[in-house]
PDB file of N, CA and C in Angstrom:
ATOM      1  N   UNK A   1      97.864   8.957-101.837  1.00  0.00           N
ATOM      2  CA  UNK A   1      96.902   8.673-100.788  1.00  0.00           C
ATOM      3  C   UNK A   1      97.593   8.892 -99.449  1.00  0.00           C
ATOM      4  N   UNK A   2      97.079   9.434 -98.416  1.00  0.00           N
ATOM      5  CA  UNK A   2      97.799   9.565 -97.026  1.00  0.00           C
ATOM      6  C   UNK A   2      97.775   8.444 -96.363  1.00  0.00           C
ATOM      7  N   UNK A   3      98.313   8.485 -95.516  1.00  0.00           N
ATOM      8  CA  UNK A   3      98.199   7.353 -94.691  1.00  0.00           C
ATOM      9  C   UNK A   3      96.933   7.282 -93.410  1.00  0.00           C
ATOM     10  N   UNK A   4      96.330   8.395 -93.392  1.00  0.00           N
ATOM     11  CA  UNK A   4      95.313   8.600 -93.117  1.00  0.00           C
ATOM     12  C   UNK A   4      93.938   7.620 -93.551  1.00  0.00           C
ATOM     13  N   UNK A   5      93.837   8.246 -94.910  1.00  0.00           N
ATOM     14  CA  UNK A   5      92.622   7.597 -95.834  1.00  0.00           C
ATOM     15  C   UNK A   5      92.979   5.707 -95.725  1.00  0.00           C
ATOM     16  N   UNK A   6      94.359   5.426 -95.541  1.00  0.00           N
ATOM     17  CA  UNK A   6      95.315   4.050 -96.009  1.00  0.00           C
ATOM     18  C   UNK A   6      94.353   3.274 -94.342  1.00  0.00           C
ATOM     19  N   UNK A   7      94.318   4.194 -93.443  1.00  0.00           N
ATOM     20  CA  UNK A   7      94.186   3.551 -92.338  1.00  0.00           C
ATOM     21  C   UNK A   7      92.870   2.852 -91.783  1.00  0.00           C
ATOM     22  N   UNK A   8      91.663   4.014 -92.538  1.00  0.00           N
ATOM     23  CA  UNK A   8      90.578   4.334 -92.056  1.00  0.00           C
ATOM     24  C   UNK A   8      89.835   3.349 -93.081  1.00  0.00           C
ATOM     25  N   UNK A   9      88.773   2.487 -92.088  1.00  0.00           N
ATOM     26  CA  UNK A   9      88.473   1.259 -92.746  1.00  0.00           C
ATOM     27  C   UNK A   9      87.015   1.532 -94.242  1.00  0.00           C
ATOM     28  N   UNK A  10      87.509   0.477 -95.378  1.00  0.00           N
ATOM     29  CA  UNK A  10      86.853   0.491 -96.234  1.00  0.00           C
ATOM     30  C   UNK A  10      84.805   0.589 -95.340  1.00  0.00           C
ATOM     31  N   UNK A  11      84.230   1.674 -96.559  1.00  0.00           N
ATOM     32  CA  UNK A  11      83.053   1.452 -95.959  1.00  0.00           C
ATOM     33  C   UNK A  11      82.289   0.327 -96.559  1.00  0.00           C
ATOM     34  N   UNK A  12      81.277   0.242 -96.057  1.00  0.00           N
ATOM     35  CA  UNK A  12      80.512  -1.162 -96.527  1.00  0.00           C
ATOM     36  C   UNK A  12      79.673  -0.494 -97.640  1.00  0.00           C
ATOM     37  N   UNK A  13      79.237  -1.330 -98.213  1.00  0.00           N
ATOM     38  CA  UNK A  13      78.656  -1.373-100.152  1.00  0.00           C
ATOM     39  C   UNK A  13      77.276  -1.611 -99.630  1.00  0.00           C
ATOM     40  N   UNK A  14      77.024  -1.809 -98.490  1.00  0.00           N
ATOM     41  CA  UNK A  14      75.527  -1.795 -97.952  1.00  0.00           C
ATOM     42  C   UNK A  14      74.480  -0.573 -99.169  1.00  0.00           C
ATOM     43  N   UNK A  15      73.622  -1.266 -99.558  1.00  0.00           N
ATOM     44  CA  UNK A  15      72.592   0.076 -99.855  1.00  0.00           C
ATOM     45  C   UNK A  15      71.534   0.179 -99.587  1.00  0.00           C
ATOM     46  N   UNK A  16      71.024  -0.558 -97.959  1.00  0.00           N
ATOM     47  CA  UNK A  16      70.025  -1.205 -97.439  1.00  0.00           C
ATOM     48  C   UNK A  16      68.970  -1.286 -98.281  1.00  0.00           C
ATOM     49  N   UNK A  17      69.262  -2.066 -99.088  1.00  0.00           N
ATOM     50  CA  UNK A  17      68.186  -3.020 -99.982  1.00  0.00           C
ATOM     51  C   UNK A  17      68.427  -4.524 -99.806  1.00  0.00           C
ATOM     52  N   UNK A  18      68.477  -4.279 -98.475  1.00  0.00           N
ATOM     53  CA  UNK A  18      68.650  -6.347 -98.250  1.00  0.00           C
ATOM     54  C   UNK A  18      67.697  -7.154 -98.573  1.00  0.00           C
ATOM     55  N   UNK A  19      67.987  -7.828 -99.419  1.00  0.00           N
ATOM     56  CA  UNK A  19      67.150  -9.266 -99.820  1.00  0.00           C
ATOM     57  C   UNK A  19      68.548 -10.292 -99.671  1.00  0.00           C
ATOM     58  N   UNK A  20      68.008 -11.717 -99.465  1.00  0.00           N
ATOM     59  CA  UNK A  20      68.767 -12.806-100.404  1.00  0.00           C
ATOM     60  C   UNK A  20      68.480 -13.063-101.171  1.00  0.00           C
ATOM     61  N   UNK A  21      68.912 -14.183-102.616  1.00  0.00           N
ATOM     62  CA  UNK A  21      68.782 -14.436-103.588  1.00  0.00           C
ATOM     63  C   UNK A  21      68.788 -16.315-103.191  1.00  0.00           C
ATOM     64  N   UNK A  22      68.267 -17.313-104.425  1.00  0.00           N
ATOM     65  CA  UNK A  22      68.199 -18.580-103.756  1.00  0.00           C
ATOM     66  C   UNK A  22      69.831 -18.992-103.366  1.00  0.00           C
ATOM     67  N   UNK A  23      70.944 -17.939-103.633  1.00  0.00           N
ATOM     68  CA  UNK A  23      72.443 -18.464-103.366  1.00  0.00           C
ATOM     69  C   UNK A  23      73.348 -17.896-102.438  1.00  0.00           C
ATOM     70  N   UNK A  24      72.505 -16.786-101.414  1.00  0.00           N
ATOM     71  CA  UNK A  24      72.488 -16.362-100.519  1.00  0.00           C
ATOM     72  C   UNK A  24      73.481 -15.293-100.811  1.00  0.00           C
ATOM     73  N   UNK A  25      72.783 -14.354-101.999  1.00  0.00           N
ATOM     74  CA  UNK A  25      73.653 -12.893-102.181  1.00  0.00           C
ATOM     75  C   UNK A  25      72.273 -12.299-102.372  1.00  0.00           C
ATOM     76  N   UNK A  26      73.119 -11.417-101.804  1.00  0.00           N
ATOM     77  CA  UNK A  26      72.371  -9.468-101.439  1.00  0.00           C
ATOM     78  C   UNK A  26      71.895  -9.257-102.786  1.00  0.00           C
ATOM     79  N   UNK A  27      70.448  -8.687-103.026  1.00  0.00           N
ATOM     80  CA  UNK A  27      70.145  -8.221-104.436  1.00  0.00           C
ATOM     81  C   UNK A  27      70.959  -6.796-104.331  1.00  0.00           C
ATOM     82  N   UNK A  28      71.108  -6.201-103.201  1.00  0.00           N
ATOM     83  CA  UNK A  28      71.165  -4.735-103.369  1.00  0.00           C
ATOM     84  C   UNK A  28      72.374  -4.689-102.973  1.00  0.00           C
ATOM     85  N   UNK A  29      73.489  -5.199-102.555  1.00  0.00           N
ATOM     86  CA  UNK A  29      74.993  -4.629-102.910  1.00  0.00           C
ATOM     87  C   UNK A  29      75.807  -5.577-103.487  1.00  0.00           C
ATOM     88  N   UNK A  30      75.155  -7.151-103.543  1.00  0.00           N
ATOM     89  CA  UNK A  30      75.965  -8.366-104.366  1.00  0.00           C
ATOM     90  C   UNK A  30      76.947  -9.525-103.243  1.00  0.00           C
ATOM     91  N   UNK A  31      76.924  -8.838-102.308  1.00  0.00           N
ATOM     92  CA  UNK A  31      77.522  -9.634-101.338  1.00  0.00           C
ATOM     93  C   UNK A  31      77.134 -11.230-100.875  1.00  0.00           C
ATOM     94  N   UNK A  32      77.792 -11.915-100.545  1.00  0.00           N
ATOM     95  CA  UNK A  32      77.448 -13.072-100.297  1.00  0.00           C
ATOM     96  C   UNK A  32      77.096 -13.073 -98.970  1.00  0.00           C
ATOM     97  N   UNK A  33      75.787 -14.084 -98.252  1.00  0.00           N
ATOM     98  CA  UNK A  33      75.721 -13.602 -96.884  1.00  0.00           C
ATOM     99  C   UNK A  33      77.027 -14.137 -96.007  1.00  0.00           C
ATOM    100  N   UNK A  34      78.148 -14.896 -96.053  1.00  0.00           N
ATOM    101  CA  UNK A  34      79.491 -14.535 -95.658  1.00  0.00           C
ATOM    102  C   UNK A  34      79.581 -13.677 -95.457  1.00  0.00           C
ATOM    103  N   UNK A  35      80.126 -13.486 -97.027  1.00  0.00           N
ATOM    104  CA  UNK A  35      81.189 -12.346 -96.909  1.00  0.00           C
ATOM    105  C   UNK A  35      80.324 -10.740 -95.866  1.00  0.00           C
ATOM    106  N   UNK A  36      78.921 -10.608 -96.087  1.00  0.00           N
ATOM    107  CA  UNK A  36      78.613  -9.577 -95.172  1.00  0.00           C
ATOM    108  C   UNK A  36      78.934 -10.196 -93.328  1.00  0.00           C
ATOM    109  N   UNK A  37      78.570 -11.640 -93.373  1.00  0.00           N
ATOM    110  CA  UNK A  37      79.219 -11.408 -91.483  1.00  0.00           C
ATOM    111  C   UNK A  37      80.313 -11.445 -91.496  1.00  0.00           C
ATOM    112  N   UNK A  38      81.762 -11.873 -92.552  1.00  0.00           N
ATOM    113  CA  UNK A  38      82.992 -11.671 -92.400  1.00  0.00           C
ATOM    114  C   UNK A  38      83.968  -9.794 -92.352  1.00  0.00           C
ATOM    115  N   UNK A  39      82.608  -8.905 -92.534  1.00  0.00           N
ATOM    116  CA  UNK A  39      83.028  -7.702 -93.548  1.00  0.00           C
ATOM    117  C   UNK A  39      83.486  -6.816 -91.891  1.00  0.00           C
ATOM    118  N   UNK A  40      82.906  -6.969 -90.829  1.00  0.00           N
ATOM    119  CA  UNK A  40      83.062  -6.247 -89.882  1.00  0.00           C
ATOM    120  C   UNK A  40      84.575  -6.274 -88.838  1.00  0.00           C
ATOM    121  N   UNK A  41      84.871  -7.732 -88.828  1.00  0.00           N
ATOM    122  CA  UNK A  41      86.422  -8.197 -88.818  1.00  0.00           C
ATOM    123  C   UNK A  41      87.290  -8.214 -89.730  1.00  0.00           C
ATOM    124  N   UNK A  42      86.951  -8.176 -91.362  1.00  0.00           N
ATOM    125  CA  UNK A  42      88.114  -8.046 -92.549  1.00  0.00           C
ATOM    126  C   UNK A  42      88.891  -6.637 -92.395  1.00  0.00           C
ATOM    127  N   UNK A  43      89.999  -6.953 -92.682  1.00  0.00           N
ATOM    128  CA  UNK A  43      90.991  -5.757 -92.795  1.00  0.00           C
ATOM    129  C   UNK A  43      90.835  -4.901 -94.611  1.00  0.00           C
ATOM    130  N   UNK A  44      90.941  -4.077 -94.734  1.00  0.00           N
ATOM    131  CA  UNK A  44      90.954  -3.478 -95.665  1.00  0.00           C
ATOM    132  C   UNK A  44      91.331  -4.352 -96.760  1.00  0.00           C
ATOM    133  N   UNK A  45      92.477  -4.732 -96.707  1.00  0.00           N
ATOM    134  CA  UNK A  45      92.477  -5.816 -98.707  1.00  0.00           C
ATOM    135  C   UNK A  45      91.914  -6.367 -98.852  1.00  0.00           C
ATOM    136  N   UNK A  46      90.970  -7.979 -97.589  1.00  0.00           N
ATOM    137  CA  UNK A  46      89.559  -8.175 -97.563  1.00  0.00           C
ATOM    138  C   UNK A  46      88.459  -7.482 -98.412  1.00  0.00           C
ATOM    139  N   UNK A  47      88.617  -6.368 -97.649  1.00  0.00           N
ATOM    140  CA  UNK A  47      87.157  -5.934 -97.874  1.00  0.00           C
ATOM    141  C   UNK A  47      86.978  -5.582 -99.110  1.00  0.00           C
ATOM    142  N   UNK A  48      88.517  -4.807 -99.947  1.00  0.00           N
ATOM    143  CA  UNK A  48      88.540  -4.835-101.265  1.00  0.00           C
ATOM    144  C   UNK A  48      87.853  -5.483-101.934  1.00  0.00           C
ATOM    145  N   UNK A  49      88.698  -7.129-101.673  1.00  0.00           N
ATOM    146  CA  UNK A  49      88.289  -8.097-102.514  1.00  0.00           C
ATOM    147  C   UNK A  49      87.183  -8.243-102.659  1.00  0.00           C
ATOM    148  N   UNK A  50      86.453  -8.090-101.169  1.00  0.00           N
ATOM    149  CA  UNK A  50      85.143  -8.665-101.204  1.00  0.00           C
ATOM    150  C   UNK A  50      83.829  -7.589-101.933  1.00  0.00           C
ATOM    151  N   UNK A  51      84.260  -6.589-102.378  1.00  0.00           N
ATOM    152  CA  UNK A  51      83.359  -5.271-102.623  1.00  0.00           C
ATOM    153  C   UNK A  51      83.724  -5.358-104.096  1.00  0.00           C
ATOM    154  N   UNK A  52      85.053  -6.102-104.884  1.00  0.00           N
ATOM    155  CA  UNK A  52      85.031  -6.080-106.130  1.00  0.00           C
ATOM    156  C   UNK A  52      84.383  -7.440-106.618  1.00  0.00           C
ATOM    157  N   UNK A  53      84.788  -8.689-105.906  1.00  0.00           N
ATOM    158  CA  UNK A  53      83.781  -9.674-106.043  1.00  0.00           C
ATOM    159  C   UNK A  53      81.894  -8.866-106.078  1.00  0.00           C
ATOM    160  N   UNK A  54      81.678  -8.647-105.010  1.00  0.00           N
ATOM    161  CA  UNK A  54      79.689  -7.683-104.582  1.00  0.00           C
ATOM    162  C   UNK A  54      79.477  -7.272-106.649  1.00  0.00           C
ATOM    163  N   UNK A  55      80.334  -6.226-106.775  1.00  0.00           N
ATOM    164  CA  UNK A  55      80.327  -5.457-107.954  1.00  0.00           C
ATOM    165  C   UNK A  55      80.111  -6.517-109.124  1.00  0.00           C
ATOM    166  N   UNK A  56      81.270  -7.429-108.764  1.00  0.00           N
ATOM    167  CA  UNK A  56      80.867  -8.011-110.190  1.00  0.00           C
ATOM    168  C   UNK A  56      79.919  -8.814-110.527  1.00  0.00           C
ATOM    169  N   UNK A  57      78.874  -9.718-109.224  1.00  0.00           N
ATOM    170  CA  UNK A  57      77.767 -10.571-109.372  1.00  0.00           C
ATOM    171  C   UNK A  57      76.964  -9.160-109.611  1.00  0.00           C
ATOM    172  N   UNK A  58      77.065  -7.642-109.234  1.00  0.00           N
ATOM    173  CA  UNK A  58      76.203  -7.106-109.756  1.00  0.00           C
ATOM    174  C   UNK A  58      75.645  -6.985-110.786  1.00  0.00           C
ATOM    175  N   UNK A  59      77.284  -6.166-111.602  1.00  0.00           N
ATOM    176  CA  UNK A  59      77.257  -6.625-113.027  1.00  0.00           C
ATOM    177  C   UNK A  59      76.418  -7.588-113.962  1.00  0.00           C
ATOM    178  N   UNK A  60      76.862  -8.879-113.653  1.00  0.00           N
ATOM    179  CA  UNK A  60      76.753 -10.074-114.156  1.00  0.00           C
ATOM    180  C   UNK A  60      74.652 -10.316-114.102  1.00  0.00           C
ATOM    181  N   UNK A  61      74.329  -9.512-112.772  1.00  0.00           N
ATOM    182  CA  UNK A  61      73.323  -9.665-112.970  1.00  0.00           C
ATOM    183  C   UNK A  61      72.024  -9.466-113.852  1.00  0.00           C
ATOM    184  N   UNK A  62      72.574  -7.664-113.743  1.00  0.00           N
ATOM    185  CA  UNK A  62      72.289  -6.580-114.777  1.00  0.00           C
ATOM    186  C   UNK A  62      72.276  -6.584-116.081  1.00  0.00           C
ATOM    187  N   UNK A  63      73.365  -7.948-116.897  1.00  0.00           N
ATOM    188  CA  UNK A  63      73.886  -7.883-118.150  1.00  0.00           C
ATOM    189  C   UNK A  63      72.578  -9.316-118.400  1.00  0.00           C
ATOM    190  N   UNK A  64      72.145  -8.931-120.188  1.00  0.00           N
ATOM    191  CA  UNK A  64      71.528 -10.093-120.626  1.00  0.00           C
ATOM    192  C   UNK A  64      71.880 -10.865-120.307  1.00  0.00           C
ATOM    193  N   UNK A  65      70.708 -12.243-120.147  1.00  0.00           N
ATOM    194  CA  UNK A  65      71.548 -13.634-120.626  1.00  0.00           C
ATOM    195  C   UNK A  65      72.320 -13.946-121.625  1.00  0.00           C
TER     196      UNK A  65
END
């Protein structure tokens, strides 16, 4: 990876399908409404975290009970 790509900030998981849910996550990228007002000041390992956390309430959603 260059240090280029290393520098240039993670994009957002936005897929403007904003809803909340009754626990205040995004139906359409999984985010918590935090973590979306924290996402514009997080530094890249942040935002990691916070886009593999989004992914996995996706998951979790998607999968049977």
């Amino acid at each position: 990876m260059s240090s280029d790509s290393a520098d240039r900030p993670l994009e957002s998981p936005c897929r403007r399908q904003c809803c909340l849910d009754e626990h205040d996550q995004c139906l359409g990228c999984g985010r918590t409404l935090q973590e979306i007002l924290d996402w514009g000041a997080a530094d890249n390992a942040r935002r990691r975290q916070i886009a593999a956390a989004a992914e996995q309430r996706l998951r979790q959603r998607r999968s049977p009970p």
